[in-house]
PDB file of N, CA and C in Angstrom:
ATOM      1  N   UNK A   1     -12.482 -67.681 -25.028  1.00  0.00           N
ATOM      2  CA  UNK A   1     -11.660 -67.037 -26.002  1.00  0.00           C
ATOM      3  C   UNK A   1     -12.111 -65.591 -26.144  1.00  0.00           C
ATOM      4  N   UNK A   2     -10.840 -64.277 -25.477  1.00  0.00           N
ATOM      5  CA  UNK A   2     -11.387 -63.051 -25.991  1.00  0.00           C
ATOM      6  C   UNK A   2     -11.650 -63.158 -27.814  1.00  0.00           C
ATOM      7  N   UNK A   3     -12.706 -62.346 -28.260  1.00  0.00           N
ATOM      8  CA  UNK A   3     -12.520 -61.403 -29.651  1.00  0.00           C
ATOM      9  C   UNK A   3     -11.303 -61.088 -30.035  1.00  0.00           C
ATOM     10  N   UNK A   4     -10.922 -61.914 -31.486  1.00  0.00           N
ATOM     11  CA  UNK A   4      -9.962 -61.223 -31.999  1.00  0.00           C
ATOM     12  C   UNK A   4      -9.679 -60.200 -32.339  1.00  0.00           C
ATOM     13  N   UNK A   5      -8.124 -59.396 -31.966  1.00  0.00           N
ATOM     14  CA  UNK A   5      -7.609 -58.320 -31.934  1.00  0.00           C
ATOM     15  C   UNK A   5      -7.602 -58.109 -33.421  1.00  0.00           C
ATOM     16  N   UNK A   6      -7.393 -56.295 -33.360  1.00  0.00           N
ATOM     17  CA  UNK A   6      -7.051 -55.731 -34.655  1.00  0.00           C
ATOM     18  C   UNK A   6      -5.476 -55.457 -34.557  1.00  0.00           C
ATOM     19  N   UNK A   7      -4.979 -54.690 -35.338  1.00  0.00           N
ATOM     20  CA  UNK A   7      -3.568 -54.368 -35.523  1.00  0.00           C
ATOM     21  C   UNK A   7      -3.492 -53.330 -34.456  1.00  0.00           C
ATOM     22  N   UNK A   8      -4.343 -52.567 -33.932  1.00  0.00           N
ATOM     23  CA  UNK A   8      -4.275 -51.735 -33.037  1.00  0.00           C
ATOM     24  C   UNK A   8      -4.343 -52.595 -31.274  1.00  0.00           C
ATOM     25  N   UNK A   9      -4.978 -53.796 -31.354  1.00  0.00           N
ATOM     26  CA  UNK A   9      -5.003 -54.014 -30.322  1.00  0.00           C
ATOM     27  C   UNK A   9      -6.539 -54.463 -29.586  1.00  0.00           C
ATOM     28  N   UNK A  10      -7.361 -53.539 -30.310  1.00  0.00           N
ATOM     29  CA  UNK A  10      -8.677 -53.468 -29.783  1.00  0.00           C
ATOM     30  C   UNK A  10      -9.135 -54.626 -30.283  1.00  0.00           C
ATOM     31  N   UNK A  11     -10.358 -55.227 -29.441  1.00  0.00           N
ATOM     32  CA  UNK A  11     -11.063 -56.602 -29.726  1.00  0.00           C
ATOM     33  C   UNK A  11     -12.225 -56.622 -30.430  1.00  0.00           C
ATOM     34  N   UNK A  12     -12.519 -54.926 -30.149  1.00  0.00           N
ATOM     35  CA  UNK A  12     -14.323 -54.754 -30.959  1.00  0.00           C
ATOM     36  C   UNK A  12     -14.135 -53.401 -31.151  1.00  0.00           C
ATOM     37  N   UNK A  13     -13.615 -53.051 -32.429  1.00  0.00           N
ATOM     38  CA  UNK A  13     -13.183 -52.051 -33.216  1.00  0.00           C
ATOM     39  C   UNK A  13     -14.067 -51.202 -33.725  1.00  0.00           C
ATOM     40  N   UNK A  14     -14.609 -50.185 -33.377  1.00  0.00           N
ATOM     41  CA  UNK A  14     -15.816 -49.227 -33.601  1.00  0.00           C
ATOM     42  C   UNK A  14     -16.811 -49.425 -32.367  1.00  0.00           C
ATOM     43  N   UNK A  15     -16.785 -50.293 -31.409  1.00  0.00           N
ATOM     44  CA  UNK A  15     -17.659 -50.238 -30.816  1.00  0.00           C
ATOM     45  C   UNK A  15     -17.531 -49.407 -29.456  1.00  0.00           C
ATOM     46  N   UNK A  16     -18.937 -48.739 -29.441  1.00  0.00           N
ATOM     47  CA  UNK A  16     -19.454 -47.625 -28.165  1.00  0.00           C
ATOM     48  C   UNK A  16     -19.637 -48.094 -26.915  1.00  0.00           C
ATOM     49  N   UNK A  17     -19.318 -47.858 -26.100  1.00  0.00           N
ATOM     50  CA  UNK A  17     -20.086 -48.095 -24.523  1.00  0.00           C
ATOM     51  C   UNK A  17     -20.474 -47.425 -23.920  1.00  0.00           C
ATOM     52  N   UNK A  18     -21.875 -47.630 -23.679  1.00  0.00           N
ATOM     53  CA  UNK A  18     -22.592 -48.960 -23.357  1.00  0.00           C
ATOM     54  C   UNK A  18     -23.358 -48.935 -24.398  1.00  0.00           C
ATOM     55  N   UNK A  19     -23.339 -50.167 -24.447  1.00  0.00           N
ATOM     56  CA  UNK A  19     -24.387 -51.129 -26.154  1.00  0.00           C
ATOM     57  C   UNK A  19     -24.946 -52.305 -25.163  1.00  0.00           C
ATOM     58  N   UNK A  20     -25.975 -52.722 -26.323  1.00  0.00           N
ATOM     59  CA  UNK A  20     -26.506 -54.266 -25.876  1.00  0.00           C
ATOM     60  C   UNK A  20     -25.846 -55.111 -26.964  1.00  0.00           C
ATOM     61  N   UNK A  21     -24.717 -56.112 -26.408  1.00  0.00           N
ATOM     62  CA  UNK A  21     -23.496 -56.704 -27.207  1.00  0.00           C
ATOM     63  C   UNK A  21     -24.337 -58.362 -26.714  1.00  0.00           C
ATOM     64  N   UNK A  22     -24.416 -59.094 -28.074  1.00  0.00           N
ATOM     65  CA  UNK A  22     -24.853 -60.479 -28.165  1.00  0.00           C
ATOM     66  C   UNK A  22     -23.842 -61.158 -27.675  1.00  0.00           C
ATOM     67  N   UNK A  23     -23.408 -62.235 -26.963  1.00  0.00           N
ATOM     68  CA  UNK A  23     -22.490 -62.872 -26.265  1.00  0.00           C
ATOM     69  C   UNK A  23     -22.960 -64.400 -26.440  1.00  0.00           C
ATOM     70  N   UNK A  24     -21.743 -65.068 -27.015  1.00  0.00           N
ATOM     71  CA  UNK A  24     -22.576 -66.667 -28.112  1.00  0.00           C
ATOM     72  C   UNK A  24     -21.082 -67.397 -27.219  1.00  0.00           C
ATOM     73  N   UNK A  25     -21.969 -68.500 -26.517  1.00  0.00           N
ATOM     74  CA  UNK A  25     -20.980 -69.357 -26.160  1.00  0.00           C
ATOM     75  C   UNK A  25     -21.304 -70.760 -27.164  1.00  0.00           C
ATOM     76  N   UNK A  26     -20.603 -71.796 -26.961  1.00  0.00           N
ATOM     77  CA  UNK A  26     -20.841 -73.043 -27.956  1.00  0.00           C
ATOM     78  C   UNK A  26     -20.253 -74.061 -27.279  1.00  0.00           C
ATOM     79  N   UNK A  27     -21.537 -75.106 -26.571  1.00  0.00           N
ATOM     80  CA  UNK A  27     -21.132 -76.409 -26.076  1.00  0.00           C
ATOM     81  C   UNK A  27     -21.857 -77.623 -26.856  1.00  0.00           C
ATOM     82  N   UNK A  28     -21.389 -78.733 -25.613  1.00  0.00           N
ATOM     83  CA  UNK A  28     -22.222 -79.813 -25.794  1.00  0.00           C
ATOM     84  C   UNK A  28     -23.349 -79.870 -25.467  1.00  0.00           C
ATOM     85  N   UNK A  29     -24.413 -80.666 -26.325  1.00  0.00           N
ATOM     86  CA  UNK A  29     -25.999 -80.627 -25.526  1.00  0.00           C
ATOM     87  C   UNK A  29     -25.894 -81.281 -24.161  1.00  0.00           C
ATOM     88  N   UNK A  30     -26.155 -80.617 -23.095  1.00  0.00           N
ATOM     89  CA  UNK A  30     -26.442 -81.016 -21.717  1.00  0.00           C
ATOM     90  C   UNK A  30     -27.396 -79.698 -20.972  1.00  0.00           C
ATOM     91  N   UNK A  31     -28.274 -80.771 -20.279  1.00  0.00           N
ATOM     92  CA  UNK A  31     -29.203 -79.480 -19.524  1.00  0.00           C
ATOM     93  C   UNK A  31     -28.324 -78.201 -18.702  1.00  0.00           C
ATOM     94  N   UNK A  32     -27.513 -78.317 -18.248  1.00  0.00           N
ATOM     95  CA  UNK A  32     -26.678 -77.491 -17.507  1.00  0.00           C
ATOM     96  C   UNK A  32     -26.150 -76.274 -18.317  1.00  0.00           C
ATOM     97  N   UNK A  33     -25.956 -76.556 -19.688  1.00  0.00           N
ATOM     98  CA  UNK A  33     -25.056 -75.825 -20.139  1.00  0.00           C
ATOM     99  C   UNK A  33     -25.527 -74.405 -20.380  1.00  0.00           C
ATOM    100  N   UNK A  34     -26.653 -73.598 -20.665  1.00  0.00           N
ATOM    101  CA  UNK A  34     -27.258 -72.932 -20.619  1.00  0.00           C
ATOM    102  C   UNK A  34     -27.474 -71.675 -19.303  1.00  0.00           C
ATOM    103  N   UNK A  35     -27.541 -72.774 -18.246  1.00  0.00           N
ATOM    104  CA  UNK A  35     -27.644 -72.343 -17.285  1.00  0.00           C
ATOM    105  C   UNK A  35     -26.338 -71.565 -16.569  1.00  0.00           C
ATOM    106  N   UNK A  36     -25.255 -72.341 -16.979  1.00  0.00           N
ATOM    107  CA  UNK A  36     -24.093 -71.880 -17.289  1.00  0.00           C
ATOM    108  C   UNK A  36     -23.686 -70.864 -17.837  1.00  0.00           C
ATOM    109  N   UNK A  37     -23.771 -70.658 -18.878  1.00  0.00           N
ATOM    110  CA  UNK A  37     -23.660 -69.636 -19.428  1.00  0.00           C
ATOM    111  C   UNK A  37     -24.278 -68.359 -19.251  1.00  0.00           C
ATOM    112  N   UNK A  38     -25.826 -68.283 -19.039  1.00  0.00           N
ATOM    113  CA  UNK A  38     -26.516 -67.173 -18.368  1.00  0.00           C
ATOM    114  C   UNK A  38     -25.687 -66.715 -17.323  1.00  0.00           C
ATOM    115  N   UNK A  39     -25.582 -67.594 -15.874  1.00  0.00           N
ATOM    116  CA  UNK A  39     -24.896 -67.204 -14.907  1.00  0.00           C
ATOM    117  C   UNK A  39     -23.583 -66.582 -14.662  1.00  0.00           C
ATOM    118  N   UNK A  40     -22.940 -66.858 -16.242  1.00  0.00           N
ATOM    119  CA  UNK A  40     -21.072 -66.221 -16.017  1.00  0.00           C
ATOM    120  C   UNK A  40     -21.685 -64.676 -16.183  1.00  0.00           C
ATOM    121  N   UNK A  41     -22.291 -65.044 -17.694  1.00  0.00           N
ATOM    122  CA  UNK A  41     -22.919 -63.301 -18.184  1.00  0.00           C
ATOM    123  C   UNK A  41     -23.080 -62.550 -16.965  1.00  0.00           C
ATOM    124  N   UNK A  42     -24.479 -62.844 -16.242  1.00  0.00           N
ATOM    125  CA  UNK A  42     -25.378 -62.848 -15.181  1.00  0.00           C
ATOM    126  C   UNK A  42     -24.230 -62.003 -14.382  1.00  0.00           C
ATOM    127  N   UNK A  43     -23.127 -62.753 -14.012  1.00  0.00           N
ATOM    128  CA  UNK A  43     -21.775 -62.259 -12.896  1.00  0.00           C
ATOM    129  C   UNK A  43     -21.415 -61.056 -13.278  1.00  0.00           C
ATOM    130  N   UNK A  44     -21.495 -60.655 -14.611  1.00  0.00           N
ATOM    131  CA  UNK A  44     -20.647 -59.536 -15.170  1.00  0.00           C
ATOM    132  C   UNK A  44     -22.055 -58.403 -15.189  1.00  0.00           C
ATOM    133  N   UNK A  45     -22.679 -59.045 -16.176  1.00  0.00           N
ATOM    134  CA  UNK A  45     -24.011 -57.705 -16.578  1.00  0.00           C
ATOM    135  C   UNK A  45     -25.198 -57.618 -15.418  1.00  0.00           C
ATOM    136  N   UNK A  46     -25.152 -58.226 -14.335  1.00  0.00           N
ATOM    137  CA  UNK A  46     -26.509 -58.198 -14.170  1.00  0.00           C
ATOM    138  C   UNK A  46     -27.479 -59.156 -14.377  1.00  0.00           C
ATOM    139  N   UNK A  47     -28.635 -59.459 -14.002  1.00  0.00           N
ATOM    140  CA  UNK A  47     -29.649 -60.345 -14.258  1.00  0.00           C
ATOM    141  C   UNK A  47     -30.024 -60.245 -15.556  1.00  0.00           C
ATOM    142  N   UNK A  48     -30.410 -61.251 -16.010  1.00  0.00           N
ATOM    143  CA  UNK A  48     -30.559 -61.797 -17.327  1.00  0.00           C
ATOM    144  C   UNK A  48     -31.753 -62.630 -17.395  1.00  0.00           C
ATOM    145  N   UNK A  49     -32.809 -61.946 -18.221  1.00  0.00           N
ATOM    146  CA  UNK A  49     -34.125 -62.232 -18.564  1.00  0.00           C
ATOM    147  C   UNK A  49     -34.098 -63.043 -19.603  1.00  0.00           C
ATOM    148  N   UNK A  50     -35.396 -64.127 -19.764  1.00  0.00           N
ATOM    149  CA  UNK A  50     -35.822 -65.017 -20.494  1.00  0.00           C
ATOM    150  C   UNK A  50     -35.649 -64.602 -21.903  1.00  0.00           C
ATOM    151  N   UNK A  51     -35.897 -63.255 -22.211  1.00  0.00           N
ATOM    152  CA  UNK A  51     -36.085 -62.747 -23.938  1.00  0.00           C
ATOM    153  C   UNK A  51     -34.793 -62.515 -24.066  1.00  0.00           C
ATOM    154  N   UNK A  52     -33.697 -62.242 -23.129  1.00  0.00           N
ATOM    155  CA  UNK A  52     -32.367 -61.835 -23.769  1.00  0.00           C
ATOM    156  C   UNK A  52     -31.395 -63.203 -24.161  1.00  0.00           C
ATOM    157  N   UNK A  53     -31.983 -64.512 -23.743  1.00  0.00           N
ATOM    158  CA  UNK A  53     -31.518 -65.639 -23.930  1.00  0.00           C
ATOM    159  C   UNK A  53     -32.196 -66.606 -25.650  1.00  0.00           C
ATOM    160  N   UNK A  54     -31.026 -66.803 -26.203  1.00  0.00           N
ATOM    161  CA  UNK A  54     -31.650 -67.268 -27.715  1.00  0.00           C
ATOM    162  C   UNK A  54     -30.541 -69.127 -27.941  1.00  0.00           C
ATOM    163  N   UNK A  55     -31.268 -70.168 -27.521  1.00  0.00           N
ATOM    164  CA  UNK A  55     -30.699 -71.495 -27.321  1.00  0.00           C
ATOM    165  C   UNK A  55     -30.835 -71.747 -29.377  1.00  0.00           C
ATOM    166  N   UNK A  56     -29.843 -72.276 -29.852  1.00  0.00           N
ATOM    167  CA  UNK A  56     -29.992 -73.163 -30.757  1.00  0.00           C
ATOM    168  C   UNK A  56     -29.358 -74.453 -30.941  1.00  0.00           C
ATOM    169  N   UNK A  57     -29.787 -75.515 -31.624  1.00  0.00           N
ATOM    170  CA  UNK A  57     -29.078 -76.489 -31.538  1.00  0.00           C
ATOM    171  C   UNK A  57     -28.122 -76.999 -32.912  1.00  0.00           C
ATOM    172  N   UNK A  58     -27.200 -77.652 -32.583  1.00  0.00           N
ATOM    173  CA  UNK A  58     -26.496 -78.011 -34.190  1.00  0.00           C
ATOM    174  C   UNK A  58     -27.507 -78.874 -35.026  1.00  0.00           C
ATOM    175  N   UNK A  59     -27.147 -79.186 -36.138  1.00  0.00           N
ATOM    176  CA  UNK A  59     -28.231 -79.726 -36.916  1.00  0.00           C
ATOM    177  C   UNK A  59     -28.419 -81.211 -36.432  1.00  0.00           C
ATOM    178  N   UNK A  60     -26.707 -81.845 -36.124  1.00  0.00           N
ATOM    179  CA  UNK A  60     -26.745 -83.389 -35.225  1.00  0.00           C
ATOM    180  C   UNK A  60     -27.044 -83.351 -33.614  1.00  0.00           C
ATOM    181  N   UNK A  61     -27.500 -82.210 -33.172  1.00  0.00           N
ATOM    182  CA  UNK A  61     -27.971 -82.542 -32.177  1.00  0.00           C
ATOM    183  C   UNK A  61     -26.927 -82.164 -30.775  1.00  0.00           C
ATOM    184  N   UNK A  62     -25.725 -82.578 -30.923  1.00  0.00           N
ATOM    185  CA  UNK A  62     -24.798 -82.924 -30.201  1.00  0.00           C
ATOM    186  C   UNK A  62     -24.057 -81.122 -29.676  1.00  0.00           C
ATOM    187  N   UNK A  63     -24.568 -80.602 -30.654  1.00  0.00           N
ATOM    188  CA  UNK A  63     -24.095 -79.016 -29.575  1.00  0.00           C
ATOM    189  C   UNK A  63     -24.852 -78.391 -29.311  1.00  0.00           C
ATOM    190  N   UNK A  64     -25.109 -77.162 -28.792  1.00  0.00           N
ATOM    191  CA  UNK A  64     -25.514 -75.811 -28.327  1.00  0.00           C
ATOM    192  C   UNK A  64     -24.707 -74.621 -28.677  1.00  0.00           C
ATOM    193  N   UNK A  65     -25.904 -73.717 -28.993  1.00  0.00           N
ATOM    194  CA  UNK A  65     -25.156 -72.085 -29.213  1.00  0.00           C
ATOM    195  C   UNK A  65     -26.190 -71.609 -28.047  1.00  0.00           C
ATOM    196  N   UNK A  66     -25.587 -70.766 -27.186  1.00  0.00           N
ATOM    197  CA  UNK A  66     -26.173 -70.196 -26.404  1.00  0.00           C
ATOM    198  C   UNK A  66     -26.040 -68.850 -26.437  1.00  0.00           C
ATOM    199  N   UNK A  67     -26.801 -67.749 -27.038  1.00  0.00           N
ATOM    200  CA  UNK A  67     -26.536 -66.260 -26.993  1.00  0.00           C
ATOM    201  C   UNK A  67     -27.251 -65.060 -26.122  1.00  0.00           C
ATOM    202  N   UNK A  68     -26.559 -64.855 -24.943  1.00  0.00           N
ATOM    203  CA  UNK A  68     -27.137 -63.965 -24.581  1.00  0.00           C
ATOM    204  C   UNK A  68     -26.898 -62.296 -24.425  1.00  0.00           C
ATOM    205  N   UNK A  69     -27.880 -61.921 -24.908  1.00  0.00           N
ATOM    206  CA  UNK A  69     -27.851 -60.025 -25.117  1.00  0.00           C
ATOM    207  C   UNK A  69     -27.950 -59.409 -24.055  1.00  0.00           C
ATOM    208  N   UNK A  70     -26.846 -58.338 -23.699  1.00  0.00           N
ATOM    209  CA  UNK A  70     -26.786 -58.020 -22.289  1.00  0.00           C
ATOM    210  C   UNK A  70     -26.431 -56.640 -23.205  1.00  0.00           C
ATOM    211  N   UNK A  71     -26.822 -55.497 -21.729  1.00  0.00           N
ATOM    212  CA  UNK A  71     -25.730 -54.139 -22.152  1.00  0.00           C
ATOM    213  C   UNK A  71     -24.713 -54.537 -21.022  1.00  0.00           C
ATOM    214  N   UNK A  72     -23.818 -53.982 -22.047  1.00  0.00           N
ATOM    215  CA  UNK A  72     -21.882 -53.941 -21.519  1.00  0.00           C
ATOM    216  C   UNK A  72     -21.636 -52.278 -21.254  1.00  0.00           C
ATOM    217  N   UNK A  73     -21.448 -52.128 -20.313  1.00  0.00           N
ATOM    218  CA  UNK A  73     -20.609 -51.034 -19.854  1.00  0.00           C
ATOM    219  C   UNK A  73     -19.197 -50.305 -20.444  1.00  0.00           C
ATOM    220  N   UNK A  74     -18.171 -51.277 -20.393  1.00  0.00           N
ATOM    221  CA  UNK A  74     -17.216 -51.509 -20.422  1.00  0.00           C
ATOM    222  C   UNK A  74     -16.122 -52.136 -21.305  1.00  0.00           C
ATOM    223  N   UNK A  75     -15.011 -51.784 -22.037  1.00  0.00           N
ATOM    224  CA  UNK A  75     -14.148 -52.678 -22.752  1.00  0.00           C
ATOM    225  C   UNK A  75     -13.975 -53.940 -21.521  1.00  0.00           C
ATOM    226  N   UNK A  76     -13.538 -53.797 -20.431  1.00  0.00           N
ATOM    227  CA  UNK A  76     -13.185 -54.481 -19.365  1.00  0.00           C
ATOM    228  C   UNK A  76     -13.900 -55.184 -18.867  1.00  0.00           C
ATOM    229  N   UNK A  77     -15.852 -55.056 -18.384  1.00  0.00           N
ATOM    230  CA  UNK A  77     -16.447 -55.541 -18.530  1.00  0.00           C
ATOM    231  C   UNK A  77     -17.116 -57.063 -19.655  1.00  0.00           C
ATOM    232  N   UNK A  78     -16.843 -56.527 -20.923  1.00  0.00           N
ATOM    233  CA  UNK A  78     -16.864 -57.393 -21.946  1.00  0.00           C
ATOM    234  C   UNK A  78     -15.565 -58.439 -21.807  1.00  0.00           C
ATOM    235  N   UNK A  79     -14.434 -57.989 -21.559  1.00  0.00           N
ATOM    236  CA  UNK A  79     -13.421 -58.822 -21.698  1.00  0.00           C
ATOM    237  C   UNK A  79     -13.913 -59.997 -20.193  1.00  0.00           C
ATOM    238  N   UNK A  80     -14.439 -59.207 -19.365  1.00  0.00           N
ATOM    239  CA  UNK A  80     -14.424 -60.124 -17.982  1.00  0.00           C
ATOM    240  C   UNK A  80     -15.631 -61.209 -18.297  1.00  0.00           C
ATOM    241  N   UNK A  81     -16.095 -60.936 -18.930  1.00  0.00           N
ATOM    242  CA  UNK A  81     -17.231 -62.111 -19.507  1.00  0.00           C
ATOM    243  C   UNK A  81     -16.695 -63.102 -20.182  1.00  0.00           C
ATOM    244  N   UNK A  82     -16.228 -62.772 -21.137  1.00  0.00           N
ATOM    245  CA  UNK A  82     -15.186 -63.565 -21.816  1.00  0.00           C
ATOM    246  C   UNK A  82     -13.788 -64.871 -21.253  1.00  0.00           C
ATOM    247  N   UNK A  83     -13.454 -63.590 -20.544  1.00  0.00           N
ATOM    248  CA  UNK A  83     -12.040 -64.508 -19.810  1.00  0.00           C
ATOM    249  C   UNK A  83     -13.324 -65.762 -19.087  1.00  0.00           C
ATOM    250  N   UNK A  84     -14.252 -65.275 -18.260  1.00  0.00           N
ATOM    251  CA  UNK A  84     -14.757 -66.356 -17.952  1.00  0.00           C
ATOM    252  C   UNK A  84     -15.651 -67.363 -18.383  1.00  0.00           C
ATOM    253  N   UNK A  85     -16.402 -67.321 -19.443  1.00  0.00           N
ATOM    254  CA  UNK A  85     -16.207 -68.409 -20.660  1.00  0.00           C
ATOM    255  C   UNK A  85     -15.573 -69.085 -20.729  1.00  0.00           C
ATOM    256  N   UNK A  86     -14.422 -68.271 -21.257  1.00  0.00           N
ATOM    257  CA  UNK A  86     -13.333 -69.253 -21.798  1.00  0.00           C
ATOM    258  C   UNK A  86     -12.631 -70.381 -20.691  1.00  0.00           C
ATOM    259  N   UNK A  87     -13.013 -70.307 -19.062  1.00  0.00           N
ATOM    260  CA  UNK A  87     -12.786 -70.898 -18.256  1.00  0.00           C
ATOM    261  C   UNK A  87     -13.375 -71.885 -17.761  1.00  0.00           C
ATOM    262  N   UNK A  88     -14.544 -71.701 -18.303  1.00  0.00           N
ATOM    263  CA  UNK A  88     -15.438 -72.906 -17.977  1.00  0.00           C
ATOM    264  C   UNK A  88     -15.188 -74.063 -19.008  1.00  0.00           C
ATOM    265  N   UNK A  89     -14.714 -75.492 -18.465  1.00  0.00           N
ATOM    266  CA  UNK A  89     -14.456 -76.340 -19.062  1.00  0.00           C
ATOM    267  C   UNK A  89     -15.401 -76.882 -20.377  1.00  0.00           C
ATOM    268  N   UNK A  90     -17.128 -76.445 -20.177  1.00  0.00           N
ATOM    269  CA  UNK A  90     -18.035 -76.788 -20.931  1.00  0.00           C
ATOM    270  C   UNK A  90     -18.101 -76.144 -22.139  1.00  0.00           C
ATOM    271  N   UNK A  91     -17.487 -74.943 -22.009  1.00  0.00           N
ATOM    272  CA  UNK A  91     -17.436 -73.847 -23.155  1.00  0.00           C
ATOM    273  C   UNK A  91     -16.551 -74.498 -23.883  1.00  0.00           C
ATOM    274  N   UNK A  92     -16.662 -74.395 -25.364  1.00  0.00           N
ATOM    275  CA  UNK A  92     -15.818 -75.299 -26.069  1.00  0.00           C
ATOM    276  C   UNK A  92     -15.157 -74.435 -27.215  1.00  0.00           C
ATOM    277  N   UNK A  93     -16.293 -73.217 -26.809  1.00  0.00           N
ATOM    278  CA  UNK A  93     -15.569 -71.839 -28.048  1.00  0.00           C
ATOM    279  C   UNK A  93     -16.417 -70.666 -27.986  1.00  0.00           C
ATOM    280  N   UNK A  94     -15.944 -69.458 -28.015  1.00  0.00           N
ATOM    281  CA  UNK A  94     -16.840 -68.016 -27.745  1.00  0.00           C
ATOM    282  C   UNK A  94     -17.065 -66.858 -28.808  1.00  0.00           C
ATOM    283  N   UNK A  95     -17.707 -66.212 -29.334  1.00  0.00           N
ATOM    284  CA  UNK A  95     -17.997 -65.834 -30.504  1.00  0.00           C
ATOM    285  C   UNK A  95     -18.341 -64.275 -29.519  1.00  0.00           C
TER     286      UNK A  95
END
């Protein structure tokens, strides 16, 4: 799921490029899913280090937030991260 639009259109309204933009996907607990998610980022930003990755779990256990901090270049860049999230069947929602 891109960032919701404003009335203008834009998805992230005040924001500069290039920034280091937090990127939060949200699945089910499975070992994979993580790994997943690094790697779409990974496709778009570049390699992605251990400290830029922040795992939490729901309180029942049963999901994952996975956030990883990358610098973004790009409106287009950011969106291309996104579109592919939102493509991966495991991703269940994108923040």
């Amino acid at each position: 799921m891109i960032p919701m639009r404003t009335e203008t259109g834009d998805p992230t309204p005040g924001l500069e490029f290039p920034c280091e933009y937090p990127i939060k996907a949200m699945g089910r607990t499975e070992p994979e899913f993580q790994a997943l998610v690094v790697d779409i980022v990974a496709a778009h930003a570049g390699r992605v280090r251990a400290d830029q990755v922040r795992v939490r779990a729901s309180s029942g256990g049963n999901f994952q937030s996975v956030t990883v901090t990358v610098r973004i270049e790009s409106r287009a860049q950011l969106e291309g991260v996104y579109r592919d999230l939102a493509a991966a069947e495991p991703v269940l929602w994108t923040l």
